[in-house]
PDB file of N, CA and C in Angstrom:
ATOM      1  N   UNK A   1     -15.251  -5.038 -24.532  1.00  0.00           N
ATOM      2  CA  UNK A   1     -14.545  -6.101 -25.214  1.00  0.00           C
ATOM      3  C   UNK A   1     -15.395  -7.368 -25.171  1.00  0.00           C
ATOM      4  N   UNK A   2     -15.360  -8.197 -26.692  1.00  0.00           N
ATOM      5  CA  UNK A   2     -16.062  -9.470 -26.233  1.00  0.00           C
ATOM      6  C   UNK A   2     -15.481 -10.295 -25.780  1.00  0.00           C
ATOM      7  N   UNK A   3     -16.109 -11.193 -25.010  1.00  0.00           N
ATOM      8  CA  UNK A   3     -15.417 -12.638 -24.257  1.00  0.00           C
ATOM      9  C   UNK A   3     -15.274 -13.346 -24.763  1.00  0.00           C
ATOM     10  N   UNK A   4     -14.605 -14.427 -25.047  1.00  0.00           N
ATOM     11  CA  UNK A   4     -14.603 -16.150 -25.666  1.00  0.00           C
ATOM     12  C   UNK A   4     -15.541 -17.021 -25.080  1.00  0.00           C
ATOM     13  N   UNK A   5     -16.547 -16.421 -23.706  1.00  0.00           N
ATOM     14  CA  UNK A   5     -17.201 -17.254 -23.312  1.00  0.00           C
ATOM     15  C   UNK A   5     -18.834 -17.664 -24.036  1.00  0.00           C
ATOM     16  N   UNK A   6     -19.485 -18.641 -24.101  1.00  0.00           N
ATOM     17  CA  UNK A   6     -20.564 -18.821 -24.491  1.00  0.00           C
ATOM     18  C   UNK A   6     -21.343 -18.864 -23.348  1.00  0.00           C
ATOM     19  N   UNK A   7     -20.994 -19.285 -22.513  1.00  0.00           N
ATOM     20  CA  UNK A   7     -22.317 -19.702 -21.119  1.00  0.00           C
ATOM     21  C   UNK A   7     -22.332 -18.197 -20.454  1.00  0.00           C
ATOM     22  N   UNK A   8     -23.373 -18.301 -20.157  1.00  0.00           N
ATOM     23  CA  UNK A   8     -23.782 -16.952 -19.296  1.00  0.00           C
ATOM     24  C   UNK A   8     -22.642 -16.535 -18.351  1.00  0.00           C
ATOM     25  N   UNK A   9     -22.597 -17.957 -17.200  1.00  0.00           N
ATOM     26  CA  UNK A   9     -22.245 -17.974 -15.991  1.00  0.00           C
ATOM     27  C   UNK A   9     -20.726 -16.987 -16.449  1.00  0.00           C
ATOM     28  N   UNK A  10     -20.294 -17.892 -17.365  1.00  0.00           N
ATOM     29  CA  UNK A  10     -18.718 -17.855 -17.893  1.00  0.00           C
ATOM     30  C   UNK A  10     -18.301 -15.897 -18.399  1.00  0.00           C
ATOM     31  N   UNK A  11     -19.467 -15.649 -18.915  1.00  0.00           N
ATOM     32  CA  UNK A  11     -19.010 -14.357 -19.116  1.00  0.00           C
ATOM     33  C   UNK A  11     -19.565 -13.335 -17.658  1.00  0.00           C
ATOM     34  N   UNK A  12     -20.328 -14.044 -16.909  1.00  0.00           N
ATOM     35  CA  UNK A  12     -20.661 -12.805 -15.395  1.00  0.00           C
ATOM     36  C   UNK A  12     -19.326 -13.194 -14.623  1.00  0.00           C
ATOM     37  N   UNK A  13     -18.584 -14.220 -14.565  1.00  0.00           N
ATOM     38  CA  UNK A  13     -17.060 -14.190 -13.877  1.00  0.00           C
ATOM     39  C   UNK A  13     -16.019 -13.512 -14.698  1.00  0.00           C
ATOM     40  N   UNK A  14     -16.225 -13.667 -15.659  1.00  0.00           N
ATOM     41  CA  UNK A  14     -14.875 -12.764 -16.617  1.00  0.00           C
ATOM     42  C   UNK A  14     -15.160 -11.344 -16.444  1.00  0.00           C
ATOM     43  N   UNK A  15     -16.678 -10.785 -16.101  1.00  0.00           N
ATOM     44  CA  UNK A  15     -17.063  -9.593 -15.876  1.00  0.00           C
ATOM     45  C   UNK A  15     -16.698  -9.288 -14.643  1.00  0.00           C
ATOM     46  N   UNK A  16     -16.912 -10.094 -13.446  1.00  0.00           N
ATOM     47  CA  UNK A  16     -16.394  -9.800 -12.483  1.00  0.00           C
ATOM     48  C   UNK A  16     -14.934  -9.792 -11.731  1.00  0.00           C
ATOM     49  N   UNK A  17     -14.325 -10.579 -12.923  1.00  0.00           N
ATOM     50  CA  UNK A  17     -13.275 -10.656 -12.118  1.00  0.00           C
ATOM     51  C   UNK A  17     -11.741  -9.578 -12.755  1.00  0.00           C
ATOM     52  N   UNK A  18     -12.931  -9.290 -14.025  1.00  0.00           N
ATOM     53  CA  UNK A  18     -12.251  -7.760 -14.340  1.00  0.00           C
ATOM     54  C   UNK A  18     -12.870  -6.630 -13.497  1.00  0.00           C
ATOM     55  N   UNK A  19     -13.577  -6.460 -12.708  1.00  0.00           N
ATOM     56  CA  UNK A  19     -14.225  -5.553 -11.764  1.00  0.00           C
ATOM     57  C   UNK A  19     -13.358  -5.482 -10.646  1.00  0.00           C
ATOM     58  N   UNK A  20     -13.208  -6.862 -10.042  1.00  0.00           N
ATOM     59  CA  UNK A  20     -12.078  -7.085  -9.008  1.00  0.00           C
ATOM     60  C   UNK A  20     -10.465  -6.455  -9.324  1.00  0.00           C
ATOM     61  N   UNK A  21     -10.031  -6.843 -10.084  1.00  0.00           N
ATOM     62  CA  UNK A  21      -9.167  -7.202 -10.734  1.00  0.00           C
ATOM     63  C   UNK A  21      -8.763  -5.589 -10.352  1.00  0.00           C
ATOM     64  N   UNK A  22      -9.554  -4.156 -10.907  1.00  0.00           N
ATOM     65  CA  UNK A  22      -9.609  -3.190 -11.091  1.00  0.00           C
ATOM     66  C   UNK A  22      -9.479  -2.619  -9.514  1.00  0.00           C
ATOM     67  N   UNK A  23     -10.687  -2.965  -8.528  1.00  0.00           N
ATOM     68  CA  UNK A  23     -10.796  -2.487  -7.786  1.00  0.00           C
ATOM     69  C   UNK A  23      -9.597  -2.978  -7.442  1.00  0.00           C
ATOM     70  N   UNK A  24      -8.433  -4.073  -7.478  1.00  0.00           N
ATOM     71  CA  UNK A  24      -7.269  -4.060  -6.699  1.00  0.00           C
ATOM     72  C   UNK A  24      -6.313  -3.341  -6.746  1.00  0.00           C
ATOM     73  N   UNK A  25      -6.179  -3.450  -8.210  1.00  0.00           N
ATOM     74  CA  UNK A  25      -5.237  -2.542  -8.489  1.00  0.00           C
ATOM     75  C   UNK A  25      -5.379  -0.694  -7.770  1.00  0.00           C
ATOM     76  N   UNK A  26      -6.548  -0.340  -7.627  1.00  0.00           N
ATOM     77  CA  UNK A  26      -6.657   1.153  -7.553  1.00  0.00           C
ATOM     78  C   UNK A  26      -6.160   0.963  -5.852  1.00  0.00           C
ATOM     79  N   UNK A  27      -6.352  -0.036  -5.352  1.00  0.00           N
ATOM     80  CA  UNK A  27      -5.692  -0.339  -3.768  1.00  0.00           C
ATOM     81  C   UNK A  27      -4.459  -0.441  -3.676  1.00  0.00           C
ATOM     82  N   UNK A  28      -3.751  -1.024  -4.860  1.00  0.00           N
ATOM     83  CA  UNK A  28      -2.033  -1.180  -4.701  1.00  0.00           C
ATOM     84  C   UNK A  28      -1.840  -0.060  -4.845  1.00  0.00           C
ATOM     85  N   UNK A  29      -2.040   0.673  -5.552  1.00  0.00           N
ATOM     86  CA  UNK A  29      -1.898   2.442  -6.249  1.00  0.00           C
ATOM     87  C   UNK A  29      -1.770   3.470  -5.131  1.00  0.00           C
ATOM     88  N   UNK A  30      -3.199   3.036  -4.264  1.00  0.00           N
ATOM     89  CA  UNK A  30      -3.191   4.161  -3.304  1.00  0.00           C
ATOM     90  C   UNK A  30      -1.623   3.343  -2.352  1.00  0.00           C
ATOM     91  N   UNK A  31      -1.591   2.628  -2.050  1.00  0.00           N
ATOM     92  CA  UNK A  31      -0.401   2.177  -1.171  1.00  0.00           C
ATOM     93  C   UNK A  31       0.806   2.568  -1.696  1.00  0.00           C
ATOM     94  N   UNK A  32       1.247   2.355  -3.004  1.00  0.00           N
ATOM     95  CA  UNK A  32       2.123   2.342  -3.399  1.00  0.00           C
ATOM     96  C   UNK A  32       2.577   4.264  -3.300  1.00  0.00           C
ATOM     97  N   UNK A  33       1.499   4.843  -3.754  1.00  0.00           N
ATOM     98  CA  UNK A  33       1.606   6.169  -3.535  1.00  0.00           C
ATOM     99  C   UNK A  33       1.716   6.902  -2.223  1.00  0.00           C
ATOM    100  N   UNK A  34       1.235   6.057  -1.299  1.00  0.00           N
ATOM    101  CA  UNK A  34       1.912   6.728   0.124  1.00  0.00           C
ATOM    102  C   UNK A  34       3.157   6.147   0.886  1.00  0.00           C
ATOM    103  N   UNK A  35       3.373   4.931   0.261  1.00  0.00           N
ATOM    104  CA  UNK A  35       4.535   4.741   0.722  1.00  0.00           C
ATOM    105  C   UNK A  35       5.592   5.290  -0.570  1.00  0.00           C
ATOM    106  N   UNK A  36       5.237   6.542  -1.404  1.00  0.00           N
ATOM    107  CA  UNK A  36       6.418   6.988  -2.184  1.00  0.00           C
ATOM    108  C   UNK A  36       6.431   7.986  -1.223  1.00  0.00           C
ATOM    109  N   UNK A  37       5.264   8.683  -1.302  1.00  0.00           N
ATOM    110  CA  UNK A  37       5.148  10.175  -0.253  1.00  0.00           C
ATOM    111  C   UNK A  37       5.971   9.726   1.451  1.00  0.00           C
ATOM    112  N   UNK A  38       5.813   8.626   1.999  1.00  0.00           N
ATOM    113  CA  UNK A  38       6.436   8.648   2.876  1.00  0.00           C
ATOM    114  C   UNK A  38       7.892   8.462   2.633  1.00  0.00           C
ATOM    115  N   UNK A  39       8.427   7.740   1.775  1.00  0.00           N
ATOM    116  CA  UNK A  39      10.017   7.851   1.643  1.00  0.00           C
ATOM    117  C   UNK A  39      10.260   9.201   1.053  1.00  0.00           C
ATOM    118  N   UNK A  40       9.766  10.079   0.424  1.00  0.00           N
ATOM    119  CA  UNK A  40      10.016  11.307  -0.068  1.00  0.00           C
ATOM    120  C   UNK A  40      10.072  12.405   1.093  1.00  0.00           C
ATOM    121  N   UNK A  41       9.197  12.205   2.310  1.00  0.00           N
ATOM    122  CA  UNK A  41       9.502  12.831   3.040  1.00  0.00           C
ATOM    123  C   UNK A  41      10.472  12.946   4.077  1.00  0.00           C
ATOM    124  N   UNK A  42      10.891  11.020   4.414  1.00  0.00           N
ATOM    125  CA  UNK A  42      11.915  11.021   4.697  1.00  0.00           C
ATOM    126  C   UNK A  42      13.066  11.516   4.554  1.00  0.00           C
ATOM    127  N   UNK A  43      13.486  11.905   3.266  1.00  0.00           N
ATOM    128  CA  UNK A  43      14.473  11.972   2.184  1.00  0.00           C
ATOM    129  C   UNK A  43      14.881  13.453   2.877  1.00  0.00           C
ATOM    130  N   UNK A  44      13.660  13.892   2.565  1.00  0.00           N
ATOM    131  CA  UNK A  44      13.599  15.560   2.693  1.00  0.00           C
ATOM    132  C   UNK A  44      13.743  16.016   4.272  1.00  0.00           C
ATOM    133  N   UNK A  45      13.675  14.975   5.089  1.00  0.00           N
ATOM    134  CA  UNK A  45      14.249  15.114   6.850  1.00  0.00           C
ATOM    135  C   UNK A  45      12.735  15.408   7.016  1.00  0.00           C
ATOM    136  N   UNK A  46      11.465  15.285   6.603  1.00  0.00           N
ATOM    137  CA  UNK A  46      10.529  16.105   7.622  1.00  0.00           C
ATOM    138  C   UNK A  46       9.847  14.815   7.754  1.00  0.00           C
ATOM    139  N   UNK A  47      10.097  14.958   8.985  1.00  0.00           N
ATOM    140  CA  UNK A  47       9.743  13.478  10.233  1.00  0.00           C
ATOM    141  C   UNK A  47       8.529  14.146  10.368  1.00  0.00           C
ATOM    142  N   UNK A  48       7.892  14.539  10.610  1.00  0.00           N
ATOM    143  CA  UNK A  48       6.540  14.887  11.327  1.00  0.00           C
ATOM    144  C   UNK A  48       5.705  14.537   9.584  1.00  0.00           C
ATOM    145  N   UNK A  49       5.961  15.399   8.670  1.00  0.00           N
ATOM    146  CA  UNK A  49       5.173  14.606   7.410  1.00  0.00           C
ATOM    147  C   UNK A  49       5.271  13.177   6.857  1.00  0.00           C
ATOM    148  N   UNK A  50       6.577  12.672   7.414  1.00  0.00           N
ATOM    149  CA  UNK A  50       6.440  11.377   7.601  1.00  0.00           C
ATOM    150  C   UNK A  50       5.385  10.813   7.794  1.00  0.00           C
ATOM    151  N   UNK A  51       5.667  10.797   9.313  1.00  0.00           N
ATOM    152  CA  UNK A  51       4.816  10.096  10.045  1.00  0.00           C
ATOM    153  C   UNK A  51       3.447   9.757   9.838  1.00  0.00           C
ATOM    154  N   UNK A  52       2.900  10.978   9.327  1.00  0.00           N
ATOM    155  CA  UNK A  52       1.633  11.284   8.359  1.00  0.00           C
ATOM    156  C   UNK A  52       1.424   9.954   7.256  1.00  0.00           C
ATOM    157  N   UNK A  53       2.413  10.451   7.275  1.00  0.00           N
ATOM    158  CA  UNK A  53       2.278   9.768   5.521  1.00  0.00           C
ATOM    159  C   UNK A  53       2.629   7.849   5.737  1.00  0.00           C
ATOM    160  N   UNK A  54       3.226   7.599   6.904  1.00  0.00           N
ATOM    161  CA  UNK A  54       3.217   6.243   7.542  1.00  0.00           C
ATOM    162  C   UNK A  54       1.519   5.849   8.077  1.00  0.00           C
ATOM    163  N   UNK A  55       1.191   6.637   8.671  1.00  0.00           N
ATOM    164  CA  UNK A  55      -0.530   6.417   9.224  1.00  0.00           C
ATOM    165  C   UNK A  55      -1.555   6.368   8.118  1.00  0.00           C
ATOM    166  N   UNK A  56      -1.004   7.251   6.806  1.00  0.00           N
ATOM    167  CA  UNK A  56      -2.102   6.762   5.832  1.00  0.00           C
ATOM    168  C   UNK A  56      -1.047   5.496   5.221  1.00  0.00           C
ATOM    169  N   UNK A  57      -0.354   5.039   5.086  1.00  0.00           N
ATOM    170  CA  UNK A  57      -0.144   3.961   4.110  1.00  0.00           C
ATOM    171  C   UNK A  57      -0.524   2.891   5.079  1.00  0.00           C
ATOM    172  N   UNK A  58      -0.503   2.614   6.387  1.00  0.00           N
ATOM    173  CA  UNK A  58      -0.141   2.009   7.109  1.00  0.00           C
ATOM    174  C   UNK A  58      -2.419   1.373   7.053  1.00  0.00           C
ATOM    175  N   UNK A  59      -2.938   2.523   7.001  1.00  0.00           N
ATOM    176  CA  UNK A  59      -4.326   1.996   7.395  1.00  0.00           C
ATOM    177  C   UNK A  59      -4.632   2.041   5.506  1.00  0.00           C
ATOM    178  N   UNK A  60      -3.855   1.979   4.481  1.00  0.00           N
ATOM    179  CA  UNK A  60      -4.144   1.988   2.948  1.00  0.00           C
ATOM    180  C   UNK A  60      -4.275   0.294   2.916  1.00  0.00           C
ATOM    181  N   UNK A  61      -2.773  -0.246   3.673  1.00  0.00           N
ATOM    182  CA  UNK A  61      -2.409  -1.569   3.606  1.00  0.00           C
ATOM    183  C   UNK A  61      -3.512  -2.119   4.166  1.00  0.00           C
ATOM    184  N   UNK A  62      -4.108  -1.938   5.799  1.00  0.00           N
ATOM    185  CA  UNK A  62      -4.697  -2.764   6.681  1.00  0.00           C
ATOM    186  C   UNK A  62      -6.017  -2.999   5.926  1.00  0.00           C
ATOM    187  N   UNK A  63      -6.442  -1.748   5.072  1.00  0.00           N
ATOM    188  CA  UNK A  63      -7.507  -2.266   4.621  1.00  0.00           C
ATOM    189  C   UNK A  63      -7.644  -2.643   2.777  1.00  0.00           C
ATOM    190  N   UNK A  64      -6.370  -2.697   2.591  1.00  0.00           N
ATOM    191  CA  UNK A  64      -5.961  -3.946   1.338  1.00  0.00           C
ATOM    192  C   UNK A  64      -5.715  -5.427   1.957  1.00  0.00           C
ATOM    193  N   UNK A  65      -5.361  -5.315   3.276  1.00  0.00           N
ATOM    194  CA  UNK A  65      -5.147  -7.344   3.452  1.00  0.00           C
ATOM    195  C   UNK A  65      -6.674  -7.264   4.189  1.00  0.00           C
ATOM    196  N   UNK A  66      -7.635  -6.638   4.981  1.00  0.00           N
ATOM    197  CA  UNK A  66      -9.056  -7.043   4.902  1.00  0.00           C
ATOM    198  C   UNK A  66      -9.727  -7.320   4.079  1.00  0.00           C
ATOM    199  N   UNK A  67      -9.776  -6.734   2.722  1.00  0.00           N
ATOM    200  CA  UNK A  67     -10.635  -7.077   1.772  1.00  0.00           C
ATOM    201  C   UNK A  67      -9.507  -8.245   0.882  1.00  0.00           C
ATOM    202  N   UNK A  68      -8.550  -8.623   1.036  1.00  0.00           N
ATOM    203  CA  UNK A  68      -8.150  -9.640   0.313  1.00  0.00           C
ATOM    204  C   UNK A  68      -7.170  -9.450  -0.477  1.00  0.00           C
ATOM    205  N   UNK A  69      -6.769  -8.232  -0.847  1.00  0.00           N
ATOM    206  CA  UNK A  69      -5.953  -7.691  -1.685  1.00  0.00           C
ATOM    207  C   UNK A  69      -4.177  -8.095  -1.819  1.00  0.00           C
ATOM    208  N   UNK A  70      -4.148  -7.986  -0.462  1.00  0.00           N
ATOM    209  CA  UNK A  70      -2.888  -8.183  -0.193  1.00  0.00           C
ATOM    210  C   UNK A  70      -2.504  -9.418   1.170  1.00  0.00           C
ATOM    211  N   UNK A  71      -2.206 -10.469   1.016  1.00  0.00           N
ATOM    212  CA  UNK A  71      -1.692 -11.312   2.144  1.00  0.00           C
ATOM    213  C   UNK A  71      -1.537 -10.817   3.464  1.00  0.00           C
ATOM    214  N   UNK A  72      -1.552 -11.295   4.633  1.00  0.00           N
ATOM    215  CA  UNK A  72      -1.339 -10.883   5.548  1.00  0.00           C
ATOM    216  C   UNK A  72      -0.191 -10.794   5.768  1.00  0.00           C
ATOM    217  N   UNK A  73       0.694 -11.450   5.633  1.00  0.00           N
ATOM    218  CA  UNK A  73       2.564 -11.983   5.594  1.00  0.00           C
ATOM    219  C   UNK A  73       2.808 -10.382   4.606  1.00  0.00           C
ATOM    220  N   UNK A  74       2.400 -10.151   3.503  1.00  0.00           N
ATOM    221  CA  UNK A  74       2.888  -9.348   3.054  1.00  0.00           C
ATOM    222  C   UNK A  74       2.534  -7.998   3.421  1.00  0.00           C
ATOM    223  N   UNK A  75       1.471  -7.294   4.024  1.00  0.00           N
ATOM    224  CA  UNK A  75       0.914  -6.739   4.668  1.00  0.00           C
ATOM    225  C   UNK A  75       1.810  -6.440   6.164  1.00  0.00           C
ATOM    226  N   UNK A  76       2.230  -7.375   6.770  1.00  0.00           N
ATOM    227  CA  UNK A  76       3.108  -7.190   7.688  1.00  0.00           C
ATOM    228  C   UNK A  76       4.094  -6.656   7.442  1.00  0.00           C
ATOM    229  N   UNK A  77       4.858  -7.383   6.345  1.00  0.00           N
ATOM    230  CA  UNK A  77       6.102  -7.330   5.534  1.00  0.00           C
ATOM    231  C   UNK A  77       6.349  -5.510   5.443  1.00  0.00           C
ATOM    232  N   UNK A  78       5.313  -5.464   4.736  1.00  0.00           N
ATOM    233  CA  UNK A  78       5.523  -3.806   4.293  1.00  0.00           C
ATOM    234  C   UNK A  78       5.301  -2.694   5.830  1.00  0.00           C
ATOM    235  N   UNK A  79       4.199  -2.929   6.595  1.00  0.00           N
ATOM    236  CA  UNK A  79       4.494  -2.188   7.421  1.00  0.00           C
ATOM    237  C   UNK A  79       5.547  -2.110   8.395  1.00  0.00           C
ATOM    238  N   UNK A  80       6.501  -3.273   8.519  1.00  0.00           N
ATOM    239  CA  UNK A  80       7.436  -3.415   9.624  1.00  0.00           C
ATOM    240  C   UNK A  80       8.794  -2.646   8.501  1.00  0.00           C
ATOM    241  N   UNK A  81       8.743  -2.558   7.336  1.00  0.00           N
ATOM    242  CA  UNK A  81      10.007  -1.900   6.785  1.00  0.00           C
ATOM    243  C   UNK A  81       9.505  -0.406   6.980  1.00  0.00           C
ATOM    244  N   UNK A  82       8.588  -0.074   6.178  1.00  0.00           N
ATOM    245  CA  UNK A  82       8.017   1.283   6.802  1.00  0.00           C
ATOM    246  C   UNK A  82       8.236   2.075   8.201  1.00  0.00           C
ATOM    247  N   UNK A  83       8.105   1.285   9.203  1.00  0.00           N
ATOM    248  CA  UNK A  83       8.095   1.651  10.536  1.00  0.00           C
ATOM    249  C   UNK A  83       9.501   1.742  11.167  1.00  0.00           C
ATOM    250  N   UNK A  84      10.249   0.749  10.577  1.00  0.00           N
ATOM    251  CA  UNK A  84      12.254   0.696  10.709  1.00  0.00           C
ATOM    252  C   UNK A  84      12.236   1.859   9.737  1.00  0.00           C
ATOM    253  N   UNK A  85      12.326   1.826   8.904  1.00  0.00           N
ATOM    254  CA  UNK A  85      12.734   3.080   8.111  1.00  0.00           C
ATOM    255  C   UNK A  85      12.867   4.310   8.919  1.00  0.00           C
ATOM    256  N   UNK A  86      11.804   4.533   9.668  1.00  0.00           N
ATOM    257  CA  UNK A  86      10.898   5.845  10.050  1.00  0.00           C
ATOM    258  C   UNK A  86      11.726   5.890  11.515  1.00  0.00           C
ATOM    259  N   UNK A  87      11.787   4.391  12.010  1.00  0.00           N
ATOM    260  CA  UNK A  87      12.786   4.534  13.600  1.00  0.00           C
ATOM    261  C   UNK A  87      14.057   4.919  12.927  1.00  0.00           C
ATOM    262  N   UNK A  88      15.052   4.711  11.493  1.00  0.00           N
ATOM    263  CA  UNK A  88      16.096   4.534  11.353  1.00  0.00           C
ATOM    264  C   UNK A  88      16.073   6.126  11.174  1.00  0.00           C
ATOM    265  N   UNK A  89      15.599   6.869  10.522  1.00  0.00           N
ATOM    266  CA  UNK A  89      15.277   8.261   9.953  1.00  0.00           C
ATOM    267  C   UNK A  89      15.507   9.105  11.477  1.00  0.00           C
ATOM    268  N   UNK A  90      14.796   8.639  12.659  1.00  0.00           N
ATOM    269  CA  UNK A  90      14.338   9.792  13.634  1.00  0.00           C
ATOM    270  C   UNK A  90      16.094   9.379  14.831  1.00  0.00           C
ATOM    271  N   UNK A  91      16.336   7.715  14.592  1.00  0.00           N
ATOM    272  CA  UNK A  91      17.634   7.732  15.119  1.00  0.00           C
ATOM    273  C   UNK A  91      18.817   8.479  14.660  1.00  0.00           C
ATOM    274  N   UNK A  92      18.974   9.047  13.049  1.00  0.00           N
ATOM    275  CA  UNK A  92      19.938   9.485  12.331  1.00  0.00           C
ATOM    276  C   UNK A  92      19.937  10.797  12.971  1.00  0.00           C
ATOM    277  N   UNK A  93      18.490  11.552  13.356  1.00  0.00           N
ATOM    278  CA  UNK A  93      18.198  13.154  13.309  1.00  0.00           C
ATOM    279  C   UNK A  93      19.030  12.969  15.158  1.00  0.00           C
ATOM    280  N   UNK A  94      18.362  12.348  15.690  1.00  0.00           N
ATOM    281  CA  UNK A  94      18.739  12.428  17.005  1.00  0.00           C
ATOM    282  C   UNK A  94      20.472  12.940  16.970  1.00  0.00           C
ATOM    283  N   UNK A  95      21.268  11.316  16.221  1.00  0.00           N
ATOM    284  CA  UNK A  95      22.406  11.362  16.839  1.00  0.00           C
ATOM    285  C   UNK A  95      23.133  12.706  15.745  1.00  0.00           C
ATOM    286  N   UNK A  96      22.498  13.499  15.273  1.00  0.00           N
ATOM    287  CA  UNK A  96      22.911  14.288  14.508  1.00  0.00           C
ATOM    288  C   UNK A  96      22.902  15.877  15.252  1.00  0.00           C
ATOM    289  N   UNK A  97      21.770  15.962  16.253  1.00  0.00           N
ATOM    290  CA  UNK A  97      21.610  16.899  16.881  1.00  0.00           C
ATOM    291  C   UNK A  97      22.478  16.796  18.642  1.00  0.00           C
ATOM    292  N   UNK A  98      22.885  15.681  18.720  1.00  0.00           N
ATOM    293  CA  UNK A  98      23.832  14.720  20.048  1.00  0.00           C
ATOM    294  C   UNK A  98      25.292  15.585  19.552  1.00  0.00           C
TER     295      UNK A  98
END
């Protein structure tokens, strides 16, 4: 696609920051996709594929708020619902087998 820019500089940032732009998105994607797989497994009672599936979203996130992707506040945000979820899931099985 062409740019509206005339100056060099102006079109190597519009180039790059559609590069960025890209590489973020394919980072929300992978997150977003393991934290579906982890509520799906929830759903389905299998705590042990859970858990799995909490350790990859959990290090998907840590290394979306290192490279910038995602806030740290929000980065927190998501792993502390993730992790209640996963305590609320293994408290339900307990008092179910009690």
């Amino acid at each position: 696609m062409k740019s509206l820019a005339n100056i060099k500089s102006a079109k190597k940032r519009i180039e790059i920051t559609r590069i960025r732009t890209e590489r973020n998105k394919k980072r929300k994607s992978a997150i977003k996709h393991w934290e579906k797989e982890f509520i799906n497994a929830i759903n389905a009672g299998e705590l042990g594929k859970a858990e799995e599936n909490l350790r990859q979203a959990i290090r998907y996130i840590n290394k979306a708020r290192s490279k910038g992707t995602l806030h740290d506040n929000t980065a927190n945000r998501k792993i502390s619902r993730l992790t209640i979820r996963l305590n609320k899931a293994k408290q339900e099985l307990s008092a179910k087998e009690a």
